[in-house]
N, C-alpha and C. Protein backbone atom coordinates (compact mmCIF):
# COMPACT_ATOMS: atom_id res chain seq x y z
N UNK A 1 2.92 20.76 35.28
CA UNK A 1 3.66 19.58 35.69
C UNK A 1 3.65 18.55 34.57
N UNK A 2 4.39 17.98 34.33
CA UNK A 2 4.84 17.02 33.18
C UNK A 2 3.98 15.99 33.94
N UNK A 3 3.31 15.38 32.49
CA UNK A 3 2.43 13.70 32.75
C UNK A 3 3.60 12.43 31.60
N UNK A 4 4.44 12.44 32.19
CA UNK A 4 5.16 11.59 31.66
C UNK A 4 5.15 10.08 32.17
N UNK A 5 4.91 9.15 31.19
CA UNK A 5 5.19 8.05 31.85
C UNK A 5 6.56 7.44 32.35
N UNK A 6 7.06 6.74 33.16
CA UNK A 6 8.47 6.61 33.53
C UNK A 6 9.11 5.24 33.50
N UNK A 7 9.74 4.86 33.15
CA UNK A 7 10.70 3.42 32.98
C UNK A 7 11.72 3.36 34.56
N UNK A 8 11.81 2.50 34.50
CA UNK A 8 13.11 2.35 35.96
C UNK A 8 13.54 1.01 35.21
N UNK A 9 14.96 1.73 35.34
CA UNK A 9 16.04 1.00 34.57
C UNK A 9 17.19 1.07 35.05
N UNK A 10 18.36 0.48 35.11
CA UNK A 10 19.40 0.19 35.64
C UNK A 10 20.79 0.23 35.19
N UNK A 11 21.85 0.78 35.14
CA UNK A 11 22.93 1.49 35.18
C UNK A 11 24.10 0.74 35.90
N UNK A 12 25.25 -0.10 35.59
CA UNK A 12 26.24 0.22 36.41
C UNK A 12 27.22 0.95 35.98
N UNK A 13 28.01 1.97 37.59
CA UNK A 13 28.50 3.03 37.14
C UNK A 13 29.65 2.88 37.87
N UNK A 14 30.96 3.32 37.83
CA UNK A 14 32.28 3.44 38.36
C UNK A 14 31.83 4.12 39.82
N UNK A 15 31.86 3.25 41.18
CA UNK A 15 31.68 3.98 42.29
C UNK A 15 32.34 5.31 42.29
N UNK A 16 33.40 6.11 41.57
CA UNK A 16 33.64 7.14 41.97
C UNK A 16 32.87 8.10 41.37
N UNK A 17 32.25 7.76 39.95
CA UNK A 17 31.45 8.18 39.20
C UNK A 17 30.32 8.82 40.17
N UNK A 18 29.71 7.38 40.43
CA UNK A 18 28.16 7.69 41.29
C UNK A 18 28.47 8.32 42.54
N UNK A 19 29.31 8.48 43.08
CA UNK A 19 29.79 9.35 44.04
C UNK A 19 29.65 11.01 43.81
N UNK A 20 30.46 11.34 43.10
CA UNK A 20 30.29 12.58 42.50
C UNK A 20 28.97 12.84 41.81
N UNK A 21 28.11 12.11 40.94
CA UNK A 21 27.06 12.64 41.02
C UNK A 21 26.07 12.60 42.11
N UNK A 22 26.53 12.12 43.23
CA UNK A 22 25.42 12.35 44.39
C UNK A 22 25.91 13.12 44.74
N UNK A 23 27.14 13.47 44.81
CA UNK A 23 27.06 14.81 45.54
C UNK A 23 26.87 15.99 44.97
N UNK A 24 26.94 15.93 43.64
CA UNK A 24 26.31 16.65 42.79
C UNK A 24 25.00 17.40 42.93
N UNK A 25 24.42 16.24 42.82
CA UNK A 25 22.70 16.26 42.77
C UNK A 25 22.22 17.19 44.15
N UNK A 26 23.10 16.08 45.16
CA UNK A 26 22.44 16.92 46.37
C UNK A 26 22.73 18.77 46.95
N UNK A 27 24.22 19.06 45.94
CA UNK A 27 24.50 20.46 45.96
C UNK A 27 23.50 21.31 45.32
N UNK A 28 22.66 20.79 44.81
CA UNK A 28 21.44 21.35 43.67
C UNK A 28 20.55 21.03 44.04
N UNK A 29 19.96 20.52 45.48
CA UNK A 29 18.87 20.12 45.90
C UNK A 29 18.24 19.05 45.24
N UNK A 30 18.85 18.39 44.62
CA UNK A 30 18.15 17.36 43.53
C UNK A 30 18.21 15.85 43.86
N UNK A 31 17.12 15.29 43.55
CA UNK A 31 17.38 13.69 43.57
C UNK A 31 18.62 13.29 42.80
N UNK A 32 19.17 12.17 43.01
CA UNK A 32 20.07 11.43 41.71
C UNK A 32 19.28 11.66 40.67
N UNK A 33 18.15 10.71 40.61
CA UNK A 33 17.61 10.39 39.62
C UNK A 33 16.99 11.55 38.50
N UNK A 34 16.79 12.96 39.63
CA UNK A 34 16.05 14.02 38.38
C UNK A 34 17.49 14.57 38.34
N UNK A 35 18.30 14.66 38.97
CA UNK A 35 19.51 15.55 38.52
C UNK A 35 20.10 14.55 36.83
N UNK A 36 20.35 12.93 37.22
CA UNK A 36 20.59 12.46 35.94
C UNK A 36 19.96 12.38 34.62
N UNK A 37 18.72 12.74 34.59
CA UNK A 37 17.60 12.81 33.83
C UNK A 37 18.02 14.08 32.98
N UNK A 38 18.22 15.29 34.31
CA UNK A 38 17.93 16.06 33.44
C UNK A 38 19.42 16.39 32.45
N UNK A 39 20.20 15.63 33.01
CA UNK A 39 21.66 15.79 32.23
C UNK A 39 21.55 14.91 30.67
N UNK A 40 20.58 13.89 31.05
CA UNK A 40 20.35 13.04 29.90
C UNK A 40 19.56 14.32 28.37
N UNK A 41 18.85 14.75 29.52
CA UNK A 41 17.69 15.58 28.42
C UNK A 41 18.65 16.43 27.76
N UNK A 42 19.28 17.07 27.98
CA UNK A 42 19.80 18.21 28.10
C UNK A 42 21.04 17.73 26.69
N UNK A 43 21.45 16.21 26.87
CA UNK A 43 22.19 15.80 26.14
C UNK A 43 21.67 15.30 24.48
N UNK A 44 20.32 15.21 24.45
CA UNK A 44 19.71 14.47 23.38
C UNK A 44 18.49 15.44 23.22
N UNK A 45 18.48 16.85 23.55
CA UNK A 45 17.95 17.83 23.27
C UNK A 45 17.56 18.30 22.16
N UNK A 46 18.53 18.46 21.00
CA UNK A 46 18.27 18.37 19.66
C UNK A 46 18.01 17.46 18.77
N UNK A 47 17.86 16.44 19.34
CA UNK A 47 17.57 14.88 18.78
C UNK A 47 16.21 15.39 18.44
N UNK A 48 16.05 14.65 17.04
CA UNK A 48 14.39 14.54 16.79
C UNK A 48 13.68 13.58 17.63
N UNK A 49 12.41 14.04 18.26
CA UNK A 49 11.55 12.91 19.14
C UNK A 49 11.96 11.33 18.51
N UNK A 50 10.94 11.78 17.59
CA UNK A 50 11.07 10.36 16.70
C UNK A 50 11.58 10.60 15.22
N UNK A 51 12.80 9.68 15.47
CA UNK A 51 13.54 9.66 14.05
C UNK A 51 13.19 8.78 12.74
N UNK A 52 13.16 9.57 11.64
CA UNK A 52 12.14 9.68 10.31
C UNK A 52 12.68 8.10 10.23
N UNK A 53 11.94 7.22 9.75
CA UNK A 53 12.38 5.79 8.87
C UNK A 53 11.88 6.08 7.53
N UNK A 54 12.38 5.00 6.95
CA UNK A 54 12.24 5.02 5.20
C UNK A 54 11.19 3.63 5.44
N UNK A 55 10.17 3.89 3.83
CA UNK A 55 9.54 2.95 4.04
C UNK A 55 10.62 2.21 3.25
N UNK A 56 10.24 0.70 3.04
CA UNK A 56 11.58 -0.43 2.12
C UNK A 56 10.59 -0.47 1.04
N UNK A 57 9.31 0.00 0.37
CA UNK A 57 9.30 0.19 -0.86
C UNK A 57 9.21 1.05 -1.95
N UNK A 58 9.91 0.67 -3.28
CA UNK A 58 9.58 1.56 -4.14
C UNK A 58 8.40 2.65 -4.33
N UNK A 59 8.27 3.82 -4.74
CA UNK A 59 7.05 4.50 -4.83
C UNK A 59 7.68 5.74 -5.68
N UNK A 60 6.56 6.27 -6.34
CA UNK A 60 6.81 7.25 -7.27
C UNK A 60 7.14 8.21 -7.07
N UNK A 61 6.81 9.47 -7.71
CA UNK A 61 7.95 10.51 -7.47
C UNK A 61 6.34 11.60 -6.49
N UNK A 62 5.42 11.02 -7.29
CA UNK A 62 4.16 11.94 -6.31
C UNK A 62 4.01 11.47 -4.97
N UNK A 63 3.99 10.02 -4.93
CA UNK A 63 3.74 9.24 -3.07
C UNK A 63 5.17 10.08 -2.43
N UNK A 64 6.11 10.08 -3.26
CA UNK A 64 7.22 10.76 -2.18
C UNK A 64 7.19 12.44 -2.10
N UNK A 65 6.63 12.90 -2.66
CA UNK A 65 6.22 13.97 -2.09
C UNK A 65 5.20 14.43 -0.77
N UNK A 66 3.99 13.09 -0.85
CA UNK A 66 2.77 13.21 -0.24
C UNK A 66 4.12 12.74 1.26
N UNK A 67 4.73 11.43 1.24
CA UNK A 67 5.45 11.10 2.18
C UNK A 67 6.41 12.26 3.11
N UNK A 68 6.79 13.18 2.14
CA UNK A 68 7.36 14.68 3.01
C UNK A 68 6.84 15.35 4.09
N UNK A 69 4.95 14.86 3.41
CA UNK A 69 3.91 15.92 4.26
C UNK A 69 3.01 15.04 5.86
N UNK A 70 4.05 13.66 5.33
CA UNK A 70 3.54 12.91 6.76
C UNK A 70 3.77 12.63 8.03
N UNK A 71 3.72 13.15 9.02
CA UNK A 71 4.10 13.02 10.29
C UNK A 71 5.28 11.70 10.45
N UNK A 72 6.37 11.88 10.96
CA UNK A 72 7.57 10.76 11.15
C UNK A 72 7.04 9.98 11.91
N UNK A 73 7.32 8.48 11.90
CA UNK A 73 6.80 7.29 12.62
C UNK A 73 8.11 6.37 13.38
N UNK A 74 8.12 6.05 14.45
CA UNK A 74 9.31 5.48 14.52
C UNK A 74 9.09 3.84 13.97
N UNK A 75 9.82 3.08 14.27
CA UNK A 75 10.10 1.46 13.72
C UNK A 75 8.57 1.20 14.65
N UNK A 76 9.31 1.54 15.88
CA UNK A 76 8.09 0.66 17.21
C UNK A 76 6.71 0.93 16.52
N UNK A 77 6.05 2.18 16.32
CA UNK A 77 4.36 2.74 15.72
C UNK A 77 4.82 1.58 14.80
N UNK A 78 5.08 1.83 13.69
CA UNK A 78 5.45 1.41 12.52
C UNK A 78 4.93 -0.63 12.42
N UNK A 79 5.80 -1.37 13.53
CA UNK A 79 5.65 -2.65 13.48
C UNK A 79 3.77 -2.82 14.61
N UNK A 80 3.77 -1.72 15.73
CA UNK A 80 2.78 -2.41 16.45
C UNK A 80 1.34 -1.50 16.60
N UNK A 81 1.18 -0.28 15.63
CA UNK A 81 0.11 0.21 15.05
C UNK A 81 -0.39 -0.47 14.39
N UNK A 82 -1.84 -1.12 14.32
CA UNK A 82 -2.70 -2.18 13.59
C UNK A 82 -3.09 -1.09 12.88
N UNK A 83 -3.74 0.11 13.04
CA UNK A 83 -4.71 0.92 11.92
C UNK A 83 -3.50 1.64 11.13
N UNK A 84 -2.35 2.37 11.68
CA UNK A 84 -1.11 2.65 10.60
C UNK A 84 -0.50 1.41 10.26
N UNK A 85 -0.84 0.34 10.54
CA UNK A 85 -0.02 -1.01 9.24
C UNK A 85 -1.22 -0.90 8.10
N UNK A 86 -2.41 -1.34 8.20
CA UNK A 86 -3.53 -1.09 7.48
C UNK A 86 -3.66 0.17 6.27
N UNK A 87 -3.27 1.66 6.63
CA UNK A 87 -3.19 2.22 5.98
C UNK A 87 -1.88 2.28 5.21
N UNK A 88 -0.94 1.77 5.77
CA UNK A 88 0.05 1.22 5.04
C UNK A 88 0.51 0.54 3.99
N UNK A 89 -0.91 -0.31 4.50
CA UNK A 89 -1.07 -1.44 3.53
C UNK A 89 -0.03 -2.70 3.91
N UNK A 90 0.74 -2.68 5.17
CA UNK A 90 1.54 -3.81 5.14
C UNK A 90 0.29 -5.52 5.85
């Protein structure tokens, strides 16, 4: 079973829209909400989790190699990680 944490967030949608996906959902035994989920997933599937950023400074041709071999960080880690700003050096 997935330990995901969950957001509830809000949507307005063309009543005929949300119509059809309820009846959707419920032809599939499904909630709205996991039937739309999983249409979401399904849509951003090949998306990388977290998409690579550039750092904004210069560095040599060896740090950008070592940088190839480092796990991708998004903006969010990036600004509110205290021990990855530190090793950062920002």
């Amino acid at each position: 079973m997935e330990n995901t944490r969950r957001i509830q967030t809000a949507f307005r949608l063309e009543e005929s829209l949300l119509n059809r996906l309820k009846s959707k959902a419920k032809r599939q035994n499904k909630s709205l909400n996991n039937y739309v989920e999983a249409l979401l997933k399904e849509d951003v599937r090949d998306e990388p989790l977290y998409p690579k950023v550039s750092f904004p400074i210069p560095h040599s041709a060896r740090v950008s190699r070592m940088l190839d071999i480092l796990p991708d960080f998004t903006e969010e880690e990036l600004k509110t990680d205290e021990k990855l700003a530190y090793i950062l050096g920002k």
